[in-house]
Protein backbone atom coordinates (compact mmCIF):
# COMPACT_ATOMS: atom_id res chain seq x y z
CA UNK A 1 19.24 8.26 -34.46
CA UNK A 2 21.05 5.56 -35.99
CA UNK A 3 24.34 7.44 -34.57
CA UNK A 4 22.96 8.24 -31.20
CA UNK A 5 22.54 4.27 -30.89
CA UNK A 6 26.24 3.67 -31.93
CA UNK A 7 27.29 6.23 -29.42
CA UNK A 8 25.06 4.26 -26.62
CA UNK A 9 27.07 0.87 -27.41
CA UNK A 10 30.77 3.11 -27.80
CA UNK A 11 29.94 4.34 -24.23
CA UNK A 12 29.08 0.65 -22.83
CA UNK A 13 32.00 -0.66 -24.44
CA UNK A 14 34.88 1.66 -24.23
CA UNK A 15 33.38 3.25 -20.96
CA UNK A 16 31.59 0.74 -19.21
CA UNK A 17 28.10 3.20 -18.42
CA UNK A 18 25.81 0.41 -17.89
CA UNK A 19 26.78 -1.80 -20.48
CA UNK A 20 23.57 -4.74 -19.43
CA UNK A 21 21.05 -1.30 -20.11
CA UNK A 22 22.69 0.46 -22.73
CA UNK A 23 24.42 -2.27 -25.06
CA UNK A 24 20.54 -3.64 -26.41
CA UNK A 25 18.93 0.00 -25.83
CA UNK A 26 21.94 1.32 -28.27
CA UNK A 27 21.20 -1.66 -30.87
CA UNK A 28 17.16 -1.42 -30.71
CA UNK A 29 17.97 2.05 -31.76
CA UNK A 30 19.83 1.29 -34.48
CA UNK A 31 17.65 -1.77 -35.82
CA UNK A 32 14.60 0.51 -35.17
CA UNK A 33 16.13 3.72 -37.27
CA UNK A 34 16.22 1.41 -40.42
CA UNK A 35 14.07 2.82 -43.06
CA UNK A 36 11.12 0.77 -43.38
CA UNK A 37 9.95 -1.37 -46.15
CA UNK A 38 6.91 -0.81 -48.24
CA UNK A 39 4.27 -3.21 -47.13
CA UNK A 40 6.42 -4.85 -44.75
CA UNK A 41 5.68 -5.10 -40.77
CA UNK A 42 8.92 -4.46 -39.12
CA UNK A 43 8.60 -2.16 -36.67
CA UNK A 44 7.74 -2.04 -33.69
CA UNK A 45 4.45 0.44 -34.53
CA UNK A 46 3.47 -1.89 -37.02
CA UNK A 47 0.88 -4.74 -35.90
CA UNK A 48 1.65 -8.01 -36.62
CA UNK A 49 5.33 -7.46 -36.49
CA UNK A 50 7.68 -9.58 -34.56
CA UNK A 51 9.21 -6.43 -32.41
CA UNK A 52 5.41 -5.44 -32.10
CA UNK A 53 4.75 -8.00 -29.76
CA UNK A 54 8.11 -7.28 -28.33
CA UNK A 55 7.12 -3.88 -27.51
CA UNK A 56 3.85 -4.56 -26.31
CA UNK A 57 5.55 -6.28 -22.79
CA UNK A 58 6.80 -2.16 -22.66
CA UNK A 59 3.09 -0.53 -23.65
CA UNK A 60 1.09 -2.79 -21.34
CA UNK A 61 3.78 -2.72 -18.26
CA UNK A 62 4.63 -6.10 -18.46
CA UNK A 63 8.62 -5.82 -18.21
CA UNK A 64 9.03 -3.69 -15.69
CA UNK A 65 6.94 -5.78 -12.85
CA UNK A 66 9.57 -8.70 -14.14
CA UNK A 67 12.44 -6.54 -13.46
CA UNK A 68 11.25 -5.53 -10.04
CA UNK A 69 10.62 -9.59 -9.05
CA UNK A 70 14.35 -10.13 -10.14
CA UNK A 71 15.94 -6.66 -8.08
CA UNK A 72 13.75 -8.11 -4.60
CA UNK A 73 15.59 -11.69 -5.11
CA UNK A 74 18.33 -10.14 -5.69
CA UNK A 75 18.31 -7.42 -2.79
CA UNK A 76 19.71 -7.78 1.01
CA UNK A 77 17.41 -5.11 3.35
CA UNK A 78 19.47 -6.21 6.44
CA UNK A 79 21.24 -2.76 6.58
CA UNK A 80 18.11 -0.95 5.91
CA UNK A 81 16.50 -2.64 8.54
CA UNK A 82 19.44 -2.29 10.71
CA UNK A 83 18.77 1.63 11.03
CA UNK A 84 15.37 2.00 9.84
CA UNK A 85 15.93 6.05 10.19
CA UNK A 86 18.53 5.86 6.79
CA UNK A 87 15.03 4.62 4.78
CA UNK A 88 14.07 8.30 5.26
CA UNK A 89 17.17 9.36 2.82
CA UNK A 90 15.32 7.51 0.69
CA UNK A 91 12.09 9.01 0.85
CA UNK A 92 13.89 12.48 0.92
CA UNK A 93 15.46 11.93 -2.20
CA UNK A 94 11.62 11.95 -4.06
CA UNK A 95 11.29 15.70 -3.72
CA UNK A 96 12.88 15.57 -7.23
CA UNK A 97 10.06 13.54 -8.92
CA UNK A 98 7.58 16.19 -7.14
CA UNK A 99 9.51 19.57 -7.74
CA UNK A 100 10.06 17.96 -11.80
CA UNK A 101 6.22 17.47 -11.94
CA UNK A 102 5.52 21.03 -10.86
CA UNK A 103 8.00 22.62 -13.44
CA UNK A 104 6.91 20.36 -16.05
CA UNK A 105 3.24 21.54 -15.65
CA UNK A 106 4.61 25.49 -15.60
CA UNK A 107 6.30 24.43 -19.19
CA UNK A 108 2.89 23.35 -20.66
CA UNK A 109 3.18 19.76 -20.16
CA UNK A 110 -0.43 17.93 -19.09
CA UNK A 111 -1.11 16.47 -15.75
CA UNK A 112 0.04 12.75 -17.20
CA UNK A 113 3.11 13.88 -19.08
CA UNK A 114 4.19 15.77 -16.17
CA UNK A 115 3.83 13.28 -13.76
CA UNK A 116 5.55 10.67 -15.90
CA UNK A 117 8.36 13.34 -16.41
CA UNK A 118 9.18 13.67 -12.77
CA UNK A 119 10.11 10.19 -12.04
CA UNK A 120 12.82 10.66 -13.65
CA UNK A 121 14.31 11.83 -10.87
CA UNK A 122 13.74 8.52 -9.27
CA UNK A 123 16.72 7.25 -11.52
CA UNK A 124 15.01 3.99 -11.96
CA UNK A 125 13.83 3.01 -15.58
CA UNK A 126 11.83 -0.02 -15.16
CA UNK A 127 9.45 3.09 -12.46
CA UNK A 128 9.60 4.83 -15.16
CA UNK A 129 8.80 3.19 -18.11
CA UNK A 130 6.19 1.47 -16.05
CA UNK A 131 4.72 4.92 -15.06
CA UNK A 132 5.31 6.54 -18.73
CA UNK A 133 3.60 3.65 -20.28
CA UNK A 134 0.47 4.22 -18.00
CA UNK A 135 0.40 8.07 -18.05
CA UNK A 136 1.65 8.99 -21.01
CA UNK A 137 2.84 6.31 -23.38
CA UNK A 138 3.24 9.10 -26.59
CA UNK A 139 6.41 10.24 -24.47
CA UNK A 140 7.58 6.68 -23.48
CA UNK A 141 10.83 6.50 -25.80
CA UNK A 142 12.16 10.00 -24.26
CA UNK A 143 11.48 9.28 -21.11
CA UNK A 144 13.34 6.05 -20.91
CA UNK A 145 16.24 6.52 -22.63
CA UNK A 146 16.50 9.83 -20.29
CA UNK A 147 16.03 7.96 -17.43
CA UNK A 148 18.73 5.11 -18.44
CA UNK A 149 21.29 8.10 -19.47
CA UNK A 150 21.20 9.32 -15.99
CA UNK A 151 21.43 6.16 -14.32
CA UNK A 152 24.41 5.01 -16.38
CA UNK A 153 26.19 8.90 -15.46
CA UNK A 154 25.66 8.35 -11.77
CA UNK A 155 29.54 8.77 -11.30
CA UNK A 156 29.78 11.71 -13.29
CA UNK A 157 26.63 13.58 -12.36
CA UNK A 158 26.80 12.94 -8.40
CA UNK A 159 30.26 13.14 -7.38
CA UNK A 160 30.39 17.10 -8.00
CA UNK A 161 26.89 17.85 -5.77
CA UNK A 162 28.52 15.77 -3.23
CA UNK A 163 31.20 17.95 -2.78
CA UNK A 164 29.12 21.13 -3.13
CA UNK A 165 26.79 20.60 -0.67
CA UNK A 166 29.43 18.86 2.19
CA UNK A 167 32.45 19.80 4.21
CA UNK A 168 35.70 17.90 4.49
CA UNK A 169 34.67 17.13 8.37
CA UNK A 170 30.83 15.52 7.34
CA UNK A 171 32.41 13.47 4.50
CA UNK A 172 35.02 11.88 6.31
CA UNK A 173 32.18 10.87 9.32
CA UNK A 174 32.51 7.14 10.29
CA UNK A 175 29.23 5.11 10.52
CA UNK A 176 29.05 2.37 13.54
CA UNK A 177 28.55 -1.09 12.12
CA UNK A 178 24.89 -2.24 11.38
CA UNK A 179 23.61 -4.79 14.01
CA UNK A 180 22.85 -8.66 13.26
CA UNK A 181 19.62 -8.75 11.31
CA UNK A 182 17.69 -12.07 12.31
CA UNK A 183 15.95 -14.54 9.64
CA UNK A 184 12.33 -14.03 11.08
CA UNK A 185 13.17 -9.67 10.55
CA UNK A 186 13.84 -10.68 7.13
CA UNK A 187 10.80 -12.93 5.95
CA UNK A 188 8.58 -10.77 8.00
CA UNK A 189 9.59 -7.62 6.42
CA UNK A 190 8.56 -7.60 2.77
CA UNK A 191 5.16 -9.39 4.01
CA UNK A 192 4.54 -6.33 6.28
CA UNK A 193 6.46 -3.55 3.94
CA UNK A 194 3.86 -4.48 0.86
CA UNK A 195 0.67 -3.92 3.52
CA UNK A 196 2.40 -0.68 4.56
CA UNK A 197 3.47 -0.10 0.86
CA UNK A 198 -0.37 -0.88 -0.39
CA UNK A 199 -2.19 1.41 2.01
CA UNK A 200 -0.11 4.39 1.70
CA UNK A 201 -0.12 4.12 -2.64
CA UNK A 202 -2.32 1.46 -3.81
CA UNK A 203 -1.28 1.93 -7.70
CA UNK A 204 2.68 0.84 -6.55
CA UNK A 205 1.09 -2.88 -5.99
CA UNK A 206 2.35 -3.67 -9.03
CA UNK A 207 5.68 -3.10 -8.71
CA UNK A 208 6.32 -3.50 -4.93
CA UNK A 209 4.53 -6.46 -4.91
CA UNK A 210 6.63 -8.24 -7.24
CA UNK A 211 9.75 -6.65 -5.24
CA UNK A 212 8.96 -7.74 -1.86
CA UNK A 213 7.68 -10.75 -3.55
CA UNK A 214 11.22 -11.68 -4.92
CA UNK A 215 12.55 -10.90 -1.79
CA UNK A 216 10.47 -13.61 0.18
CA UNK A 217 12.02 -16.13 -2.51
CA UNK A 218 15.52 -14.91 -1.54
CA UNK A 219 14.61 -14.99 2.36
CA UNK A 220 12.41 -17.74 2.98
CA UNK A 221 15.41 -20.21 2.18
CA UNK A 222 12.77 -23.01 1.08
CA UNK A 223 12.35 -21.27 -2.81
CA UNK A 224 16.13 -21.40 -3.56
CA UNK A 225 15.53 -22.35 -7.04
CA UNK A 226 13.11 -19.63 -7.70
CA UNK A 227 14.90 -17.13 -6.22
CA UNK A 228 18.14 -17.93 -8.34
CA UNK A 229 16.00 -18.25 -11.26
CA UNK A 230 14.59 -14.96 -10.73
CA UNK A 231 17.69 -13.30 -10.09
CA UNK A 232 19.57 -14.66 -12.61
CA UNK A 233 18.03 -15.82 -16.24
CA UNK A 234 14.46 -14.48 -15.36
CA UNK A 235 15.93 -10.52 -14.91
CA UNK A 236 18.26 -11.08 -18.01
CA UNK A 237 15.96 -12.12 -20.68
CA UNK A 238 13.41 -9.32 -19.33
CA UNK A 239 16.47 -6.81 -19.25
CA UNK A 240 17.47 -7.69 -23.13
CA UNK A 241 13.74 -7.62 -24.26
CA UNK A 242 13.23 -4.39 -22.45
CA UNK A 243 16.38 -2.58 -23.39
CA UNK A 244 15.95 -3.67 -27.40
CA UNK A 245 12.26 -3.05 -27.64
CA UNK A 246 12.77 1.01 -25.69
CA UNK A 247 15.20 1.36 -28.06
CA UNK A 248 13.52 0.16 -31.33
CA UNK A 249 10.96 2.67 -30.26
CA UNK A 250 12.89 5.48 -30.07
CA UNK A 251 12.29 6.94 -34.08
CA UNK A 252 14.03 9.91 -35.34
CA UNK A 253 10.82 11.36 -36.09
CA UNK A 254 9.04 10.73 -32.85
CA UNK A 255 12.08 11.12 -30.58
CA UNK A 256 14.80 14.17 -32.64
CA UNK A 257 12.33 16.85 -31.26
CA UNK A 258 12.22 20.10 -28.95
CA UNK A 259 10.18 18.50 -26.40
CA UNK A 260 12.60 14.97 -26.38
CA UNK A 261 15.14 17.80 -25.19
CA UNK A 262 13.13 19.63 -23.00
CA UNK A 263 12.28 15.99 -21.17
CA UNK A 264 16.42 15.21 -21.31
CA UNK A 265 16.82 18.66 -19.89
CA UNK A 266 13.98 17.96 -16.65
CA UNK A 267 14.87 14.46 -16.08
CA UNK A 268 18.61 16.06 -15.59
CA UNK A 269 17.12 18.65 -13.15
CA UNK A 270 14.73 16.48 -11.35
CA UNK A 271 17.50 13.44 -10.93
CA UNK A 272 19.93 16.74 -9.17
CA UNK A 273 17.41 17.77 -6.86
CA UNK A 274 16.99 14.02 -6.13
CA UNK A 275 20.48 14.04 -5.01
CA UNK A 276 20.36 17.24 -3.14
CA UNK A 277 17.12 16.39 -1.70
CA UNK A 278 19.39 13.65 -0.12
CA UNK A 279 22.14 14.72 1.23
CA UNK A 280 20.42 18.23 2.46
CA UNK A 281 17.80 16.28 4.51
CA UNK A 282 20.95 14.01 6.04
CA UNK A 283 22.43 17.54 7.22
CA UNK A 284 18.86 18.42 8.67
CA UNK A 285 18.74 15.11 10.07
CA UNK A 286 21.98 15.38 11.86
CA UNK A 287 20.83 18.66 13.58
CA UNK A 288 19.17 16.31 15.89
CA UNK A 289 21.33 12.93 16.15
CA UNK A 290 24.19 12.12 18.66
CA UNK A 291 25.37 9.36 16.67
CA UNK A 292 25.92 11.79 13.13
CA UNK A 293 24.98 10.64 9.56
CA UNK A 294 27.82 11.01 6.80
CA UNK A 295 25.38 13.18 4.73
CA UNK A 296 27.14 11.82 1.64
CA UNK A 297 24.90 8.91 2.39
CA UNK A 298 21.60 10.58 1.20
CA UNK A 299 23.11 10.94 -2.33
CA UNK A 300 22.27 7.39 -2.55
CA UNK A 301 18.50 8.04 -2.06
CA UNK A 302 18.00 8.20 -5.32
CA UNK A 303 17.22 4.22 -6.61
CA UNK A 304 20.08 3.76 -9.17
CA UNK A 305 21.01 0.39 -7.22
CA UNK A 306 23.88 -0.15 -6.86
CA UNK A 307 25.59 2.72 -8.69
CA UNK A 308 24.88 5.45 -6.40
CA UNK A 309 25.47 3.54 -3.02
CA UNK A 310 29.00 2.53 -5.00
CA UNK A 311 29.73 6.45 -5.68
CA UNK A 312 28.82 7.04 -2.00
CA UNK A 313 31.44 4.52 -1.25
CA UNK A 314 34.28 6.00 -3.57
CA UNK A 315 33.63 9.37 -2.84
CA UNK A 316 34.05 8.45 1.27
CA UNK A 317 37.50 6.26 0.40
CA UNK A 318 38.98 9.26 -1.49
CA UNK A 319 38.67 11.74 1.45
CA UNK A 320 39.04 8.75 4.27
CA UNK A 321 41.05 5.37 3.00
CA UNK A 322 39.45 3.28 6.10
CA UNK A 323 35.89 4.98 5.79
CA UNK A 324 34.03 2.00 4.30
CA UNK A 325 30.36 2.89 3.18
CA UNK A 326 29.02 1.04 1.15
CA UNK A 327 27.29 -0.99 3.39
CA UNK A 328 25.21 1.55 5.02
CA UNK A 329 24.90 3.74 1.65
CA UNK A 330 22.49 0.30 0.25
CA UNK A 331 20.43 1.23 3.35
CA UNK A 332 18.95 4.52 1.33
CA UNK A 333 19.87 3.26 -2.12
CA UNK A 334 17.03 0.28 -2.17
CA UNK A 335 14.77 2.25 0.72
CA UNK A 336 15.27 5.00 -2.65
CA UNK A 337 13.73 2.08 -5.10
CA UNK A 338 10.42 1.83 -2.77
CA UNK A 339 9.87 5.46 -2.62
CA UNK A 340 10.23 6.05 -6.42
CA UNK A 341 7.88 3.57 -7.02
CA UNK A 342 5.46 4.26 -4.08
CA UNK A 343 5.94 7.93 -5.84
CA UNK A 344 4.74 6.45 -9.44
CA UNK A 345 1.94 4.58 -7.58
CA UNK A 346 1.00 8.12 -5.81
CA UNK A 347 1.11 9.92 -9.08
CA UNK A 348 -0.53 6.95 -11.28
CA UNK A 349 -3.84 6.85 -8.60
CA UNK A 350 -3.95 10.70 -8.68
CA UNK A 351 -3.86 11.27 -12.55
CA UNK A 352 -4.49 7.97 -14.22
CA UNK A 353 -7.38 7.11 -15.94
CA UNK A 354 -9.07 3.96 -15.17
C-alpha cells in the first residue's frame, strides 16, 4: 500500500491528476501503511489517537457537508439557469449510480454496500464518502479512493466514449450564447432549488443545503467575507483533512482484497455509463429541438466539476478551433453535482437505517 500511495503523489506531481485530492490521499496512505507500534495509538482505528479524531470528521460525515458549502460559494449557476433544459444532462447522467447499484446487488453485495457502490458513478467523492460513510462505512476506504481515481482520469476515461458515441457533424454543433442572468434569478434560486431539492430526496439536505447555502454567500453580495472564506481557506483545510485521513484509512489488510477490486472495477463501469447516460440522452433530446444540443455536452453530466465540463471544452476545440464550450458544458457539470447527491439522498432514505 505504501507503494500505491507513492504512485498517487508520482501521478499528482509528474502528471498533474488532481494534485489538491491526490497529493494528501497518496501521503495518508503512506503514513497509514506504517507498521504499528505495540501499545501505541497511531492509527486512525485506534481510539484516542490523533488521526482518530481526524478520521472521525470522515465516519460521522462531517467533511463532506464542508466541502459542499465551499463548491456552492464557489459555483456560478447563471448558465444553468440560462437553459434550464441542459440541467436534465445532468440528471441523465445518474443512470450510472442506478444501473451500478443493480449489478452490485447481482454480485452479492447488500442493499447498503450496493447503494454506496453506485455513486460512484456520480464522480464526486465528498457524495460519496458522505453516502459510504452512512451506508456502509466497512467499504469506505475503497470506495473513495475509487471514486477520486476516476475523477482525477476524467481526460483519459471520457475523451474515447465521446468519440464513440458522436459524429464529426454533432461534435462540431455551435451553442447560441446563454442570456443575461439577473441578481434576483440568482439569490432566488438556491432558496427555491433546496425546497425543490428537499421534497423530492429529503436525506440530500445535508449536502445540498450546505451547497445552495454557499451559494447565497457568493450571490447575496452582502456576505463577501464569508463567501471568500468559504471558498478559499474553509474548502482547503477540509480538502487536506479529508484527503489525509481517506487515505490513512486505506490498510493493506482492509483495502489489498478481491472485493477492493471488484468495487475499482464497478465504480469504473458505473462512472462510463454515467458518461454515456449523458451524451445518449443529449442525442434523444435533440430528436425533438430546433435549436440542437452538441451531445458532447452531456458527458459533463457526470459532477467531476470542473474537469469534465473542461474535457467537453477540449474535445469541441480539437474538432472546431472557434467552438467554445465550456461555458454551456458547466450548465450539466454542476446541475450533475445536485443529481448525484439528490441520488445519495434517494438511496440513503430508501436503505439507511435510522
Amino acid at each position: 500500500m505504501i507503494a500505491v500511495g507513492i504512485v498517487f503523489i508520482y501521478l499528482a506531481v509528474t502528471k498533474d491528476y488532481e494534485p489538491l485530492l491526490l497529493v494528501p490521499i497518496g501521503f495518508g496512505v503512506i503514513v497509514g501503511n506504517i507498521p504499528p507500534i505495540q501499545g501505541m495509538p497511531l492509527s486512525v482505528y485506534a481510539e484516542g489517537s490523533v488521526f482518530y479524531y481526524l478520521y472521525l470528521g470522515v465516519m460521522k460525515g462531517i467533511y463532506p457537508p464542508l466541502i459542499f458549502l465551499g463548491i456552492g460559494a464557489m459555483t456560478d449557476f447563471s448558465t444553468m439557469l440560462s437553459n434550464p433544459k441542459l440541467i436534465l444532462l445532468g440528471a441523465a447522467a445518474q443512470i450510472g449510480v442506478f444501473l451500478t447499484f443493480i449489478g452490485s446487488l447481482y454480485l452479492g453485495f447488500s442493499p447498503e454496500q450496493a447503494g454506496a457502490i453506485g455513486i460512484i458513478g456520480g464522480a464526486d467523492g465528498p457524495t460519496a464518502i458522505f453516502l459510504s460513510s452512512m451506508l456502509a462505512p466497512e467499504l469506505l476506504g475503497p470506495i473513495a479512493i475509487a471514486a477520486y481515481s476516476y475523477m482525477a482520469l476524467v481526460p483519459v476515461i471520457q475523451p474515447p466514449i465521446m468519440y464513440l458515441l458522436t459524429s464529426k457533424k454533432e461534435r462540431v454543433i455551435h451553442m447560441k450564447p446563454p442570456r443575461q442572468v439577473s441578481k434576483k434569478e440568482k439569490i432566488i434560486f438556491p432558496i427555491v432549488a433546496f425546497l425543490i431539492c428537499a421534497l423530492i430526496a429529503p436525506g440530500s439536505m445535508t449536502l445540498l443545503g450546505m451547497l445552495f447555502f454557499g451559494n447565497l454567500l457568493k450571490e447575496s453580495m452582502v456576505t463577501e467575507r464569508l463567501a471568500n472564506t468559504a471558498r478559499n481557506s474553509l474548502i482547503d483545510i477540509v480538502t487536506i483533512l479529508l484527503g489525509f485521513s481517506v487515505g490513512a484509512s486505506t490498510q493493506a489488510q482492509t483495502f489489498l482484497t478481491s472485493q477492493s477490486i471488484l468495487i475499482f472495477v464497478l465504480g469504473a463501469g458505473s462512472f462510463v455509463i454515467a458518461t454515456m447516460g449523458g451524451i445518449l440522452f443529449a442525442k434523444f433530446m435533440n430528436l425533438f429541438l430546433k435549436e440542437k444540443i452538441n451531445p458532447l455536452l452531456g458527458a459533463a453530466g457526470v459532477s467531476a466539476v470542473p474537469d469534465s465540463a473542461r474535457v467537453v471544452h477540449a474535445v469541441g476545440l480539437k474538432e472546431d478551433p472557434s467552438n467554445f464550450l465550456l461555458m454551456h458544458a458547466m450548465a450539466p457539470n454542476v446541475a450533475g453535482v445536485i443529481g448525484s447527491a439528490i441520488a445519495a439522498g434517494v438511496l440513503w432514505s430508501a436503505l439507511g437505517t435510522f
